[in-house]
N, C-alpha and C. Protein backbone atom coordinates (compact mmCIF):
# COMPACT_ATOMS: atom_id res chain seq x y z
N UNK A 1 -1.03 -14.69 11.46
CA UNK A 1 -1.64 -14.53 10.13
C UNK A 1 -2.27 -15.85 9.71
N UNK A 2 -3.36 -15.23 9.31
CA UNK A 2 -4.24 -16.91 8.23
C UNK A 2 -3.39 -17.46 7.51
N UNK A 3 -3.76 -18.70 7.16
CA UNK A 3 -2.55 -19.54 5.95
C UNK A 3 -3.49 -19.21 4.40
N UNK A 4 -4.68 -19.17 4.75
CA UNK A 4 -5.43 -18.47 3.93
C UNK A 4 -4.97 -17.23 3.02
N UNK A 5 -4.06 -16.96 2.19
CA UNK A 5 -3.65 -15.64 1.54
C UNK A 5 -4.99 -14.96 0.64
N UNK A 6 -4.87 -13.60 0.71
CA UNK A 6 -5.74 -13.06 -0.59
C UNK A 6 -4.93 -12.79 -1.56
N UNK A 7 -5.21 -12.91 -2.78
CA UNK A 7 -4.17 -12.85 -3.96
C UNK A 7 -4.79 -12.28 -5.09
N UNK A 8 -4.40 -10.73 -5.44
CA UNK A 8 -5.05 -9.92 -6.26
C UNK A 8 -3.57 -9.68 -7.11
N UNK A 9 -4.18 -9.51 -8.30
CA UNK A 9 -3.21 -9.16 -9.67
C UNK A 9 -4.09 -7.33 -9.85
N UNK A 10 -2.90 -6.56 -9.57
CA UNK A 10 -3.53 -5.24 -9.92
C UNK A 10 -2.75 -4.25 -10.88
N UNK A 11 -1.93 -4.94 -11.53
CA UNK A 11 -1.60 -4.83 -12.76
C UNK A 11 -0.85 -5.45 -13.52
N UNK A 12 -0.26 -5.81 -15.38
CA UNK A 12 0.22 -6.99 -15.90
C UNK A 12 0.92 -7.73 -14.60
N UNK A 13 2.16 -6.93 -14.66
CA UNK A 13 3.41 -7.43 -13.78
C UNK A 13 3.02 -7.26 -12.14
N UNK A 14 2.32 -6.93 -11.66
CA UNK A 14 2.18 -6.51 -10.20
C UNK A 14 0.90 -7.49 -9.39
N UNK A 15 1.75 -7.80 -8.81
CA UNK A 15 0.78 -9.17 -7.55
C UNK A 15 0.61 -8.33 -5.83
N UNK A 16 -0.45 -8.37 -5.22
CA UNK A 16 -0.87 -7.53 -4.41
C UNK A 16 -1.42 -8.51 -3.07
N UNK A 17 -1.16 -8.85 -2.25
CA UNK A 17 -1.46 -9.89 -1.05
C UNK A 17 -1.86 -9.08 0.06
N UNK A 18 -3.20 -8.09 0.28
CA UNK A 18 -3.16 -7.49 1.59
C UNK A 18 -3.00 -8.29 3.23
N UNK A 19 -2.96 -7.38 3.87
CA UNK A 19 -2.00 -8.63 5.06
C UNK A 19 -2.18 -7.69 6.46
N UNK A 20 -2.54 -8.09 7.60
CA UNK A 20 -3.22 -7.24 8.64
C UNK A 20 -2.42 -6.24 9.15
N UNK A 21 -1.02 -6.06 9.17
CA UNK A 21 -0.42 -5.43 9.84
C UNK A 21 0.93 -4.91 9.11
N UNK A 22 1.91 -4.33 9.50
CA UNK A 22 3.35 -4.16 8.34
C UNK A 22 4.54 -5.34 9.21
N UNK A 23 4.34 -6.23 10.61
CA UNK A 23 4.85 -6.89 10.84
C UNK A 23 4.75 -8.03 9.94
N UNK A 24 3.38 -8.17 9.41
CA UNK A 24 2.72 -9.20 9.04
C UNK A 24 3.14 -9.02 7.33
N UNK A 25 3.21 -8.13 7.39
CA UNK A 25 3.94 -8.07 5.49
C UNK A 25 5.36 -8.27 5.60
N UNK A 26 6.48 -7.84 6.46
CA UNK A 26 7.64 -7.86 6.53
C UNK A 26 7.79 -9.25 6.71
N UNK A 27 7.08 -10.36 7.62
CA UNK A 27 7.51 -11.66 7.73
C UNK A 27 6.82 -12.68 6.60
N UNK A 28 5.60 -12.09 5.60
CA UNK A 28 5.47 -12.65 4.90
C UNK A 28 5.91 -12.53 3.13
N UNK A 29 6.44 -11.34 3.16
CA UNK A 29 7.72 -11.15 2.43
C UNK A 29 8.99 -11.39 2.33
N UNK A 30 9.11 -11.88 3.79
CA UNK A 30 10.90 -12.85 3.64
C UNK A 30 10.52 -14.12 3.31
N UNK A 31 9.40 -14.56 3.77
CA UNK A 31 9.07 -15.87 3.13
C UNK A 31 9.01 -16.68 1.94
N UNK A 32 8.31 -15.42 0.98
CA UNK A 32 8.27 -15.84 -0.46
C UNK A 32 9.15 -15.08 -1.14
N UNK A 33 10.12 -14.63 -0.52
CA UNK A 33 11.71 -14.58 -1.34
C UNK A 33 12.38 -15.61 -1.17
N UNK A 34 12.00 -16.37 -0.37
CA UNK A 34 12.68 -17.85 -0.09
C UNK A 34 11.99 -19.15 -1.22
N UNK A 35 10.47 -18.65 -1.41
CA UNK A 35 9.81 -19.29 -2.24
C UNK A 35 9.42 -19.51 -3.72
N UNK A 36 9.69 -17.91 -3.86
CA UNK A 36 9.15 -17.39 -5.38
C UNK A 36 10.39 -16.75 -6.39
N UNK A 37 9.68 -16.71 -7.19
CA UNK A 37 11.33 -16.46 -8.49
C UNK A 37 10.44 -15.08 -8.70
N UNK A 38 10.79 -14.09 -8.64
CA UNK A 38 10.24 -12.61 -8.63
C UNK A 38 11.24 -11.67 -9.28
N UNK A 39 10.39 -10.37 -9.92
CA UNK A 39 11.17 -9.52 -10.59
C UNK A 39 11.72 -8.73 -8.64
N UNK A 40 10.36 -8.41 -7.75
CA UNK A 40 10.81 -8.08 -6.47
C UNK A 40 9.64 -8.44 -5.92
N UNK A 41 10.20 -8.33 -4.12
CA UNK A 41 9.00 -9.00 -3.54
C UNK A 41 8.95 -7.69 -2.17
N UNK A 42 8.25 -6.89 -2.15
CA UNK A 42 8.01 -5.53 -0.95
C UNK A 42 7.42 -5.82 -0.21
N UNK A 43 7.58 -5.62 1.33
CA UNK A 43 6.93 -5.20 2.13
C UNK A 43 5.98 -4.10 2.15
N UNK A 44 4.88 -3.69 2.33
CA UNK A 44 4.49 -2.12 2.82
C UNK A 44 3.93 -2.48 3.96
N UNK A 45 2.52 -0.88 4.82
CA UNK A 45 2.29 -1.08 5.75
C UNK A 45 1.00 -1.77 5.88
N UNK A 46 0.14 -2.01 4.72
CA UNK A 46 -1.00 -2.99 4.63
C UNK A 46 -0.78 -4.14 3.89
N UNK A 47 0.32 -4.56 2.69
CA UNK A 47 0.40 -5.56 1.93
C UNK A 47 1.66 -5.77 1.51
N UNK A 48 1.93 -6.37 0.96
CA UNK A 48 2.93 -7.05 0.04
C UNK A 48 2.71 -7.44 -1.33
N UNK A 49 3.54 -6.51 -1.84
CA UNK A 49 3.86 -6.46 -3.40
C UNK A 49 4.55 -7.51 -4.12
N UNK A 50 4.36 -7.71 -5.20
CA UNK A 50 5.14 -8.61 -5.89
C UNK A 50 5.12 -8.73 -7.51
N UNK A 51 6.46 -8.14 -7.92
CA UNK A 51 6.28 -7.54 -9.17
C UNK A 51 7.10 -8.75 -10.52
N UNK A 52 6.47 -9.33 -11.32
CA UNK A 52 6.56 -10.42 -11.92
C UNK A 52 6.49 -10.11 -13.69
N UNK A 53 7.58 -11.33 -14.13
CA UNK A 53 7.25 -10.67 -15.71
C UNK A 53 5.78 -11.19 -16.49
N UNK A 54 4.88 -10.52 -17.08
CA UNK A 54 3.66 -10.13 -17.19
C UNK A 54 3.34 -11.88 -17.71
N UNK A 55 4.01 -12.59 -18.06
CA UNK A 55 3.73 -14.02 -18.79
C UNK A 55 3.63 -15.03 -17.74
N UNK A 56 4.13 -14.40 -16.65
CA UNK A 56 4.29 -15.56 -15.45
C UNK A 56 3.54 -14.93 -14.11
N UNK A 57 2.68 -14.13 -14.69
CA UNK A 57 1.53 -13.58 -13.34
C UNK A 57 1.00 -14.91 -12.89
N UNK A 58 0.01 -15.77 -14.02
CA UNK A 58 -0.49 -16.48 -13.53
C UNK A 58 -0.29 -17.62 -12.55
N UNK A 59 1.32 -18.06 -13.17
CA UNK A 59 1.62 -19.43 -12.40
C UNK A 59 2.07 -18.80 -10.85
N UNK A 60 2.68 -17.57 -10.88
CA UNK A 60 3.13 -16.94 -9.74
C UNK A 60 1.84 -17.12 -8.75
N UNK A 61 0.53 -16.51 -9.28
CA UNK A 61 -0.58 -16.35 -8.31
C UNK A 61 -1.14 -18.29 -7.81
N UNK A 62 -1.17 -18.52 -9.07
CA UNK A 62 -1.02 -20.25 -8.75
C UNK A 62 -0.11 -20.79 -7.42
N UNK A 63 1.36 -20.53 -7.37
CA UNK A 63 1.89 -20.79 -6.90
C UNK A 63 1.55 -20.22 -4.84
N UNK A 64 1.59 -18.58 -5.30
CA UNK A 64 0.99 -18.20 -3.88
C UNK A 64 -0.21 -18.79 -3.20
N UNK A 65 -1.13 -18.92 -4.19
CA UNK A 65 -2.72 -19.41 -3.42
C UNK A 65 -2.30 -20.74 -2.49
N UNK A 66 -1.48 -21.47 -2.91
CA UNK A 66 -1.10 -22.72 -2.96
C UNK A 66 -0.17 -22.82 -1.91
N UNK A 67 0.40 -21.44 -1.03
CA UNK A 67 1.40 -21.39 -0.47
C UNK A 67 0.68 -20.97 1.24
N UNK A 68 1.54 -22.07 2.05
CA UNK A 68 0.92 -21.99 3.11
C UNK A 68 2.12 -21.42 4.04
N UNK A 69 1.33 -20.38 5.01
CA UNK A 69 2.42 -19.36 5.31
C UNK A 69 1.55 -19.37 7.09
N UNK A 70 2.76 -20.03 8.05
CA UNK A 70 2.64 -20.28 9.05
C UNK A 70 3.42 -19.43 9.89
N UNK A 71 4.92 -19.73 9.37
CA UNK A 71 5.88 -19.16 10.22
C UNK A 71 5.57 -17.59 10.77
N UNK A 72 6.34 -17.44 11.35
CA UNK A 72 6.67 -15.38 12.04
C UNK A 72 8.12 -15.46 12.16
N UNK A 73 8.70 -15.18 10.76
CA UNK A 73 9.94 -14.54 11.73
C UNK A 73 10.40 -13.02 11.81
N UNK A 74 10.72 -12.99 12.93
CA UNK A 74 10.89 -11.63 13.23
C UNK A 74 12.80 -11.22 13.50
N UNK A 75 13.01 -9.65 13.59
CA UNK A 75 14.35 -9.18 14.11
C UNK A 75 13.72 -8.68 15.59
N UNK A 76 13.19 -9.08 15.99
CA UNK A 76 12.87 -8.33 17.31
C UNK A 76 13.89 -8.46 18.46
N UNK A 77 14.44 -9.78 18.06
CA UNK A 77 15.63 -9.68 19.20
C UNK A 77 16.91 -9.30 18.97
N UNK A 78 17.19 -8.05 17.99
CA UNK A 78 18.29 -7.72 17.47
C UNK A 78 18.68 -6.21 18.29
N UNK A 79 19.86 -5.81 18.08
CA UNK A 79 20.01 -4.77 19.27
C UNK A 79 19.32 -3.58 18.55
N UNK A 80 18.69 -2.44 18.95
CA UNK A 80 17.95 -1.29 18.34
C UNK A 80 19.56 -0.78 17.21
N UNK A 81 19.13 0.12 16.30
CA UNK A 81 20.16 0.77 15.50
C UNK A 81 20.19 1.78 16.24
N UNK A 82 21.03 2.48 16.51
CA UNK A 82 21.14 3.61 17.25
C UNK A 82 21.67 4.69 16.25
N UNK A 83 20.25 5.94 16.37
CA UNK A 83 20.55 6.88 15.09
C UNK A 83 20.41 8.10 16.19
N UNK A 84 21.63 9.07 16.04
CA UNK A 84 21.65 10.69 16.58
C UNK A 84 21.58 11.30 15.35
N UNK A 85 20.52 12.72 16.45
CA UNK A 85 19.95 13.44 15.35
C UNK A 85 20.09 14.66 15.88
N UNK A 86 20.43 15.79 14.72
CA UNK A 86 20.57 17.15 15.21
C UNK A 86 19.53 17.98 15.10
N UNK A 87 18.61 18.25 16.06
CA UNK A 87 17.21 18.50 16.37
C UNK A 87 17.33 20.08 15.53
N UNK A 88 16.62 20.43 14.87
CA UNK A 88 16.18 22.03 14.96
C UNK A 88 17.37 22.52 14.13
N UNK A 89 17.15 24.09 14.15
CA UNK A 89 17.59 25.00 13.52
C UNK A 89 18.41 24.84 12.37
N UNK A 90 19.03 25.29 10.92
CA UNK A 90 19.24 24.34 9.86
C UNK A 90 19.27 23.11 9.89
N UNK A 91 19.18 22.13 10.77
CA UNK A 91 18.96 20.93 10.87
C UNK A 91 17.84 20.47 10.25
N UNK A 92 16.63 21.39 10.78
CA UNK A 92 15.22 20.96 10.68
C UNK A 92 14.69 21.99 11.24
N UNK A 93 14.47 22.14 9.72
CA UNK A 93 13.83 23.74 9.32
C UNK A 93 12.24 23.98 9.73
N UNK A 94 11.59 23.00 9.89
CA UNK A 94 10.31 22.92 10.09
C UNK A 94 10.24 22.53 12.08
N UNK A 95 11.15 22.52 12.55
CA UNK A 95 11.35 22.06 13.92
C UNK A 95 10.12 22.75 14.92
N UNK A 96 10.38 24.06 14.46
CA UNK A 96 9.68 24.72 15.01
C UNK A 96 8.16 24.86 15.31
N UNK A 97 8.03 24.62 14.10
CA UNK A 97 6.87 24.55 13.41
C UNK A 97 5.76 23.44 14.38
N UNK A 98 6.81 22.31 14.18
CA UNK A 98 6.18 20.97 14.55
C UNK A 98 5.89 20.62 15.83
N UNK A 99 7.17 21.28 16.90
CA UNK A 99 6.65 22.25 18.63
C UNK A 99 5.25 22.54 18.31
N UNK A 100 5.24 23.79 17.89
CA UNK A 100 4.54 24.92 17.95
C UNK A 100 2.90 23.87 17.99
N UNK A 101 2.59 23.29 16.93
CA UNK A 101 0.99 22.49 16.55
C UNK A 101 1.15 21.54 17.51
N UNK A 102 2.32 20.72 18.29
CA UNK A 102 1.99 19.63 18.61
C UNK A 102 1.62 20.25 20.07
N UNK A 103 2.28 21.38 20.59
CA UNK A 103 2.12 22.04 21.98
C UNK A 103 2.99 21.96 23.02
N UNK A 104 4.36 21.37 22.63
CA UNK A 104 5.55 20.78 22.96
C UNK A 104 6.35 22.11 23.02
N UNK A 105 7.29 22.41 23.90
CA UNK A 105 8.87 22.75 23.69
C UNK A 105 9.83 22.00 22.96
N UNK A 106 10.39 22.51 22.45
CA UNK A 106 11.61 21.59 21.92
C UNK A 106 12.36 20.62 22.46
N UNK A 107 12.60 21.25 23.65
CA UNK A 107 13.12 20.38 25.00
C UNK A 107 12.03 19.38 24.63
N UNK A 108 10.83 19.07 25.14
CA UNK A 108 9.76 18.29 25.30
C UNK A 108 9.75 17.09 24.45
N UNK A 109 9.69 17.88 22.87
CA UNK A 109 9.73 17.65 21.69
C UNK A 109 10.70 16.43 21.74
N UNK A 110 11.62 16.61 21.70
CA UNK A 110 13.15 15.57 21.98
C UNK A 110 12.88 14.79 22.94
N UNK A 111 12.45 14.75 23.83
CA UNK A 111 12.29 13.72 24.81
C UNK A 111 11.64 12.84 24.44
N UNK A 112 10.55 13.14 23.70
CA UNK A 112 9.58 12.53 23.46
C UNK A 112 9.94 11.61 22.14
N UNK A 113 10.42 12.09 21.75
CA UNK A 113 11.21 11.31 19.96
C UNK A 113 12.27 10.38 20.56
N UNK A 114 13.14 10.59 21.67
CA UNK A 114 14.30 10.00 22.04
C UNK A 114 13.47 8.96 23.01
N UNK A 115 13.02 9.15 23.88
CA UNK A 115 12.71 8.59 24.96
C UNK A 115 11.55 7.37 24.65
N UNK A 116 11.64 6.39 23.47
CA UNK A 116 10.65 5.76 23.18
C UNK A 116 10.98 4.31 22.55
N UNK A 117 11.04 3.53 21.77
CA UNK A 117 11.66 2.43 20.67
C UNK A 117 11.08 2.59 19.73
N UNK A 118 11.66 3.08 18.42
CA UNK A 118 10.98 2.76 17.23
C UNK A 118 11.47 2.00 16.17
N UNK A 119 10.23 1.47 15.36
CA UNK A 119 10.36 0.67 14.84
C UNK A 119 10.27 0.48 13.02
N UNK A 120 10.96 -0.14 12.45
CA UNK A 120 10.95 0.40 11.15
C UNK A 120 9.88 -0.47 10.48
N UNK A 121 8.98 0.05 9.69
CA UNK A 121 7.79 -0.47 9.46
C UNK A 121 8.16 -0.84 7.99
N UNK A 122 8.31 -0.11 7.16
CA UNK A 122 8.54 0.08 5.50
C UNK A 122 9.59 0.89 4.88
N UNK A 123 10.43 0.25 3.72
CA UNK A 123 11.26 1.30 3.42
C UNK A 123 9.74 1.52 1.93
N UNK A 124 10.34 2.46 0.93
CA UNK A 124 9.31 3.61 -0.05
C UNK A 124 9.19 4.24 -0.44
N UNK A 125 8.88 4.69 -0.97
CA UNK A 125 8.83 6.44 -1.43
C UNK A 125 10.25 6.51 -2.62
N UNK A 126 10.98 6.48 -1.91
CA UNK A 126 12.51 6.62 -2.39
C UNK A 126 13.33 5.52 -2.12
N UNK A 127 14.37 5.40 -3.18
CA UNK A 127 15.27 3.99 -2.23
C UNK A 127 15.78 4.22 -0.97
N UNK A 128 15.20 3.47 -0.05
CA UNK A 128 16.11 3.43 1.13
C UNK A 128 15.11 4.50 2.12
N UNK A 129 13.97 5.12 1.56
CA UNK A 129 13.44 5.83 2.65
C UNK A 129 12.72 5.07 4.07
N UNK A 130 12.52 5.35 4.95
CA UNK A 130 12.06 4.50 5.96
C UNK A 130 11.24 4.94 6.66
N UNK A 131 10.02 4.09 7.02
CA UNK A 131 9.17 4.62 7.44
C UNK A 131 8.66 4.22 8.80
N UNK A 132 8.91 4.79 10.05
CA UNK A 132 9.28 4.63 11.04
C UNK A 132 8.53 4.73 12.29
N UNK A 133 7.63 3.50 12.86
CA UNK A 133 6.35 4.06 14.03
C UNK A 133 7.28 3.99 15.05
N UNK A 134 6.57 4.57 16.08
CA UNK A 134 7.14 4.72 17.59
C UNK A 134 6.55 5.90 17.86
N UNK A 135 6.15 6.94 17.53
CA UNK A 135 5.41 8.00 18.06
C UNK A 135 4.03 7.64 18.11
N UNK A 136 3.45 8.73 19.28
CA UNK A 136 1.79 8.55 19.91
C UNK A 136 1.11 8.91 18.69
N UNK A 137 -0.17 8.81 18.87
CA UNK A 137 -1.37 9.44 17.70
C UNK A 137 -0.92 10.71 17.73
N UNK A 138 -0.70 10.87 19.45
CA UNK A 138 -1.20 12.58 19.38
C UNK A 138 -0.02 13.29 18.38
N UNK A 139 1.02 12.62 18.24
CA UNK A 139 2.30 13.56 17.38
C UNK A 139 1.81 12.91 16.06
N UNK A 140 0.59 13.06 15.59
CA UNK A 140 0.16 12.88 14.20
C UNK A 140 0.61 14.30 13.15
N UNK A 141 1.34 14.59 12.67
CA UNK A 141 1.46 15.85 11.82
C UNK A 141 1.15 15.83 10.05
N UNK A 142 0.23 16.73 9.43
CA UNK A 142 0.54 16.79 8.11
C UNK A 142 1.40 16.75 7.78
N UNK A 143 1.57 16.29 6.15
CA UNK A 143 2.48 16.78 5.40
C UNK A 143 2.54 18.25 4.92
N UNK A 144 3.64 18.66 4.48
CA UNK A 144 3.92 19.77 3.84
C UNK A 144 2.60 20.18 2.84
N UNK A 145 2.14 21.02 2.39
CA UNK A 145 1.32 21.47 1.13
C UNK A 145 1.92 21.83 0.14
N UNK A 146 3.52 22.28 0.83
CA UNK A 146 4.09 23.05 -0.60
C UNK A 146 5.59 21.95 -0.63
N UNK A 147 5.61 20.26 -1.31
CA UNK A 147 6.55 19.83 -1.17
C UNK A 147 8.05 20.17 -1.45
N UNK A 148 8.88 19.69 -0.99
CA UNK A 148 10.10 20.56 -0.92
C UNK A 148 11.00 19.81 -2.44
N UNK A 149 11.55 20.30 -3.49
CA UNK A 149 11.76 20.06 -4.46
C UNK A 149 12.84 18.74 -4.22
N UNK A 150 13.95 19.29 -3.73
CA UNK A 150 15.03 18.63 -2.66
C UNK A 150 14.95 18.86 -1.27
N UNK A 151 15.13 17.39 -1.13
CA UNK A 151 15.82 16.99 0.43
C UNK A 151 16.78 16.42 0.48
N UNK A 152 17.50 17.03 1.72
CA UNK A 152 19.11 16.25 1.67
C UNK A 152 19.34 15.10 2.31
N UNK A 153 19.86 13.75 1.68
CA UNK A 153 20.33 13.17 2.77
C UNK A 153 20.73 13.27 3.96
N UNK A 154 20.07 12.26 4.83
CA UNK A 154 20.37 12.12 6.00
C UNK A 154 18.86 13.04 6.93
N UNK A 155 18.24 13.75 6.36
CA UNK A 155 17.20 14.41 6.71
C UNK A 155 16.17 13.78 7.68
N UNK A 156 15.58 14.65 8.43
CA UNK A 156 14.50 13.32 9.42
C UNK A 156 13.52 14.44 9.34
N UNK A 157 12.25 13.50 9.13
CA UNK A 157 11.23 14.27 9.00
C UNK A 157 9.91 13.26 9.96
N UNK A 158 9.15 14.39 10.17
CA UNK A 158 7.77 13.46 10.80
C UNK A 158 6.93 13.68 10.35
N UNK A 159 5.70 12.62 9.79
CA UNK A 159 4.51 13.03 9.02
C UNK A 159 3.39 11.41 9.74
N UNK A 160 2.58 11.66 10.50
CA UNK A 160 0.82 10.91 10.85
C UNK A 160 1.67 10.35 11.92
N UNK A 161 2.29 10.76 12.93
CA UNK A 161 3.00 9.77 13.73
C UNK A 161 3.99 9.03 12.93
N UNK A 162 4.71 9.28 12.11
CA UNK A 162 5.57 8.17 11.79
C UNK A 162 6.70 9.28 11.69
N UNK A 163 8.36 8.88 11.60
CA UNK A 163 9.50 9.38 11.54
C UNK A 163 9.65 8.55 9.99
N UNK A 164 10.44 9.55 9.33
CA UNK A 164 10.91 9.14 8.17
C UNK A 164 12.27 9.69 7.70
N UNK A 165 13.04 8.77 7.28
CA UNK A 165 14.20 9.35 7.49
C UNK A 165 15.03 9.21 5.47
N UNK A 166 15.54 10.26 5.16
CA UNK A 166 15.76 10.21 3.70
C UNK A 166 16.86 9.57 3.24
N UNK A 167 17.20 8.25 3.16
CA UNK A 167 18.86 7.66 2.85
C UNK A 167 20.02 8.75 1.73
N UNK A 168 18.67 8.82 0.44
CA UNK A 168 19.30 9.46 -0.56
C UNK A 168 18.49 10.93 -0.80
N UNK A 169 19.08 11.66 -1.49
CA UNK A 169 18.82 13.39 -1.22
C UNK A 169 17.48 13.35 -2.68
N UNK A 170 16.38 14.09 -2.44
CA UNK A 170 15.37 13.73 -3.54
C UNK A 170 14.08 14.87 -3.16
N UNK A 171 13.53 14.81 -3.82
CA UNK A 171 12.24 15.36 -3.56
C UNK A 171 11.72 15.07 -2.06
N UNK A 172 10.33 15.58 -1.19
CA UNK A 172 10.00 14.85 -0.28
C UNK A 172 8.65 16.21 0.47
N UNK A 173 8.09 15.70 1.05
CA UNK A 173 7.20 16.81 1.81
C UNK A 173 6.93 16.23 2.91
N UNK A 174 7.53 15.73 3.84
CA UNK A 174 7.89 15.49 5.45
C UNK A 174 8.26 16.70 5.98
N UNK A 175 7.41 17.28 7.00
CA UNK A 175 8.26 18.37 7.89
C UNK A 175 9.45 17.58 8.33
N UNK A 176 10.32 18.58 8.49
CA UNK A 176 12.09 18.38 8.66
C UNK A 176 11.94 18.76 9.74
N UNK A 177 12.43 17.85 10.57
CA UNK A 177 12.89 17.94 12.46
C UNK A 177 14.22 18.10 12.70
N UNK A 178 15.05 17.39 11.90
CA UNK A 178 16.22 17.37 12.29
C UNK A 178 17.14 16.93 10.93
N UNK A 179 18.30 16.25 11.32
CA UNK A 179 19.55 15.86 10.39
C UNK A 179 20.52 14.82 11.15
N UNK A 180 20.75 13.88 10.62
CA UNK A 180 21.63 12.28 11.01
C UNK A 180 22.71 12.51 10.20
N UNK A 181 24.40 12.20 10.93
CA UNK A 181 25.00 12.08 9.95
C UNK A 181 25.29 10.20 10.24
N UNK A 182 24.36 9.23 10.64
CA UNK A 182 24.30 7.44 10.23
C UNK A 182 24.71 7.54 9.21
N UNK A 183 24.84 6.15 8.47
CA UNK A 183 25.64 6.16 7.04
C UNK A 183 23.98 5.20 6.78
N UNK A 184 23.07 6.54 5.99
CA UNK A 184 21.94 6.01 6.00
C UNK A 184 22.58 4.46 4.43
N UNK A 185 23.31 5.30 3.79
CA UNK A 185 23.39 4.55 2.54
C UNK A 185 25.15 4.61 2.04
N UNK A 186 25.48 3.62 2.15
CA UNK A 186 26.73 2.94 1.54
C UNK A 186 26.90 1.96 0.43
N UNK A 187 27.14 3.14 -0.71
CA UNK A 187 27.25 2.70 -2.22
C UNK A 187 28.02 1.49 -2.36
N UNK A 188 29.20 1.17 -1.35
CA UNK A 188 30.54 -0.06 -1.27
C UNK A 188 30.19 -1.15 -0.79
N UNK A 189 28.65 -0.74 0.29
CA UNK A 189 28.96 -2.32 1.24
C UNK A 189 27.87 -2.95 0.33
N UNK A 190 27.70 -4.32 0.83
CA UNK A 190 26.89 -5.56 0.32
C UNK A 190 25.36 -5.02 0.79
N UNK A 191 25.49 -4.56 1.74
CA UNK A 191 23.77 -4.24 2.00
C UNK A 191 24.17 -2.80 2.45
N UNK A 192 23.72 -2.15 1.29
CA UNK A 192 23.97 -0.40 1.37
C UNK A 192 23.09 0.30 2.36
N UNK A 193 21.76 0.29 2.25
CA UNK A 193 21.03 0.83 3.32
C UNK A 193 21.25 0.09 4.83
N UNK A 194 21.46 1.28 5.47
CA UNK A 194 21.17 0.76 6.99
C UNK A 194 20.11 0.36 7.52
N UNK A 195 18.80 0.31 6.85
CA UNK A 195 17.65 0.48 7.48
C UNK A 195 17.09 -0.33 7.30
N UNK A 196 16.15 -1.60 7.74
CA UNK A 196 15.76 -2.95 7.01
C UNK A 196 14.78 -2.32 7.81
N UNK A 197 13.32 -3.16 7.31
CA UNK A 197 11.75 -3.75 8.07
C UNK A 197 12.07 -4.65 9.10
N UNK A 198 11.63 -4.13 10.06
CA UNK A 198 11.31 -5.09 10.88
C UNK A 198 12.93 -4.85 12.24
N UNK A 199 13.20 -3.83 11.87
CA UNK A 199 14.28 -3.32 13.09
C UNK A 199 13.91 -2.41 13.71
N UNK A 200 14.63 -2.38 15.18
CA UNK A 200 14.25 -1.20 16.09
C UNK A 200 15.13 -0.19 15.98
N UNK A 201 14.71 0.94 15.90
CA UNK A 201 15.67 2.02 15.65
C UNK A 201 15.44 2.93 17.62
N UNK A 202 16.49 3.33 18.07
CA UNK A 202 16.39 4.27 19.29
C UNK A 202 17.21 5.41 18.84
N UNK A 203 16.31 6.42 18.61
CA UNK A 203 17.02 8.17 18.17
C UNK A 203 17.47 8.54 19.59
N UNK A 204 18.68 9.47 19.59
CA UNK A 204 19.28 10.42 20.34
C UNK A 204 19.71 12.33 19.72
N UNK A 205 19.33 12.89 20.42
CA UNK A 205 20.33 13.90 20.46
C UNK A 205 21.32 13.84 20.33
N UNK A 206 22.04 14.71 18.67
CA UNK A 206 23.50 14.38 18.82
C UNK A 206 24.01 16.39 19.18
């Protein structure tokens, strides 16, 4: 990444830094949590957010322009999370479905989800949701048209090539592939979600 930042204010409280890649937001978002006094500081998959109280936009953007951002650090050398998933039938109600357009067997289907490394790009949407590359173009799938009111924890869904997996039970319109019982989210521990940016996740058949 350039040391060069772009630094857009796109609303009172909200600071906006687009950034080439979601590796490239995840390592330049641990950075200026190390740097900046922030209401929060996000990763996504084109930029990094940064949400500030509306009186201190300016010195904040002052402060970023001003901030020279060299490093990369990454989790890449951390062991994958290992998440089993119960493919199909009440599991993942849409399972079928998602065979059927992609041109896969189910058998197929699974191999192809298991047999790969993926990687967690962004959590979003919801607390703790995750948004997850490692699939080809070709397993690009819509979303739902008719979103599903509730989804239950632990749910796995696939939507444009990406796996997304639901920590907490909520609204959502991801076709449903399957069901994890991981402890996506633990109300007790110090870091409740299992799922950080910038980790490798390897799915199995459970």
């Amino acid at each position: 990444m350039s040391a060069q930042l772009i630094v857009k204010q796109v609303a009172d409280d909200v600071i906006e830094i687009p950034v080439a890649s979601p590796s490239e937001a995840q390592s330049l978002a641990r950075a200026l949590r190390t740097a900046l006094t922030a209401e929060d500081i996000v990763a996504g998959l084109a930029s990094v957010c940064i949400r500030v109280q509306p009186e201190h936009a300016a010195s904040v953007m002052a402060s970023i322009s001003g901030f020279s951002f060299r490093e990369r650090h990454t989790l890449d050398d951390q062991e994958p999370i290992e998440i089993g998933i119960r493919y199909g039938g009440e599991n993942g109600p849409d399972f079928d479905a998602v065979c059927h357009a992609l041109e896969l067997t189910g058998t197929q289907f699974i191999a192809l989800h298991t047999g790969r490394r993926h990687k967690i790009e962004m959590i979003g949407f919801t607390p703790g949701f995750a948004y997850i590359s490692g699939l080809p173009e070709t397993a690009s799938i819509p979303r739902l048209s008719n979103p599903r009111a509730r989804v239950a924890a632990g749910s796995v869904g696939i939507s444009s090539a990406y796996t997304g997996m639901y920590a907490l039970p909520g609204p959502g319109g991801w076709p449903l592939i399957g069901q994890t019982d991981a402890p996506l989210f633990v109300s007790s521990a110090s870091s409740p979600f299992l799922l950080e940016p910038g980790r490798f996740v390897q799915f199995k058949a459970a």
